[in-house]
Protein backbone atom coordinates (compact mmCIF):
# COMPACT_ATOMS: atom_id res chain seq x y z
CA UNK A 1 0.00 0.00 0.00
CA UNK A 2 0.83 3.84 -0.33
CA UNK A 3 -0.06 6.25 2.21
CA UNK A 4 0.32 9.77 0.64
CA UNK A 5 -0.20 10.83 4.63
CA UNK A 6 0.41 10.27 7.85
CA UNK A 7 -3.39 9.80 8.72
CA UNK A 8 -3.59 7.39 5.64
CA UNK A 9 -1.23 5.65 7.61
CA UNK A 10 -2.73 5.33 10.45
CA UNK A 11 -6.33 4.44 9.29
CA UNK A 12 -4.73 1.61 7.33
CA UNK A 13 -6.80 1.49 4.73
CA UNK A 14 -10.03 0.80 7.01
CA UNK A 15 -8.50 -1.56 9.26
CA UNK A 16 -7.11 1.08 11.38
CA UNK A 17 -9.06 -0.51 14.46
CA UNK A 18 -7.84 -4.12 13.64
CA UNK A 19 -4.66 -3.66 12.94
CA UNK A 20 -3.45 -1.10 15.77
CA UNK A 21 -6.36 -3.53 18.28
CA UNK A 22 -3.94 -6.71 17.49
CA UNK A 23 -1.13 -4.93 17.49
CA UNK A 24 -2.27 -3.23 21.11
CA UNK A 25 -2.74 -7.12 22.74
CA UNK A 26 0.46 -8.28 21.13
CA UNK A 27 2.31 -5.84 23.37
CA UNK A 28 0.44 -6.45 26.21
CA UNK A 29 0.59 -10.19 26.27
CA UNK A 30 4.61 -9.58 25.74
CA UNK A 31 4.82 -7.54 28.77
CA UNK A 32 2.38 -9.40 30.64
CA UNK A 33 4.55 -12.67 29.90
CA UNK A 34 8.41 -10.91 30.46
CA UNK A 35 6.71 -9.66 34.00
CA UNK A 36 5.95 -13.31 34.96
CA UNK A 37 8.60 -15.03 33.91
CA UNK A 38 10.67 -11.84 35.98
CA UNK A 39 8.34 -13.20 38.75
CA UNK A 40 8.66 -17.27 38.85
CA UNK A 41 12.13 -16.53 38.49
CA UNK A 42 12.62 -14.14 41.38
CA UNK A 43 10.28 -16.75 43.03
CA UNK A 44 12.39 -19.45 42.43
CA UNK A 45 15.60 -18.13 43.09
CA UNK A 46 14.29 -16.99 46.53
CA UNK A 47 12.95 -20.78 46.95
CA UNK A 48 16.10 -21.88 46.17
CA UNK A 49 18.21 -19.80 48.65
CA UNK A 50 15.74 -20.64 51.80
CA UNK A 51 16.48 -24.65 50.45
CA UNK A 52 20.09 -24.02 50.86
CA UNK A 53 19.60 -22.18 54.13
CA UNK A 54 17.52 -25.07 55.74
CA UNK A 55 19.97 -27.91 54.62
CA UNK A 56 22.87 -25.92 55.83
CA UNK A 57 20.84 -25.54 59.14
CA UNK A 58 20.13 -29.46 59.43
CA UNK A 59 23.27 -30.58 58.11
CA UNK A 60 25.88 -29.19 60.12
């Protein structure tokens, strides 16, 4: 396609609520899934570290 303006572009061609709409939930569900895996892994790392703790504290 050729947009001969900025608005052009934007409307794309009609599908301006489709297209920016998908767009919109594609960047949400990529946030959405960097802050959980930022989450499990803080999660597990902190899991991990009270493991260690508690065998160190059985185990002398």
């Amino acid at each position: 396609m050729n947009w001969s303006s900025p608005a052009e572009f934007f409307a794309m061609g009609g599908y301006a609520f489709y297209v920016w709409g998908s767009f919109l939930v594609f960047a949400l569900a990529i946030a959405a899934e960097t802050i959980f895996v930022i989450h499990r892994r803080t999660r597990l790392l902190r899991q991990l570290q009270h493991d260690h703790e508690q065998e160190k504290t059985t185990n002398p």
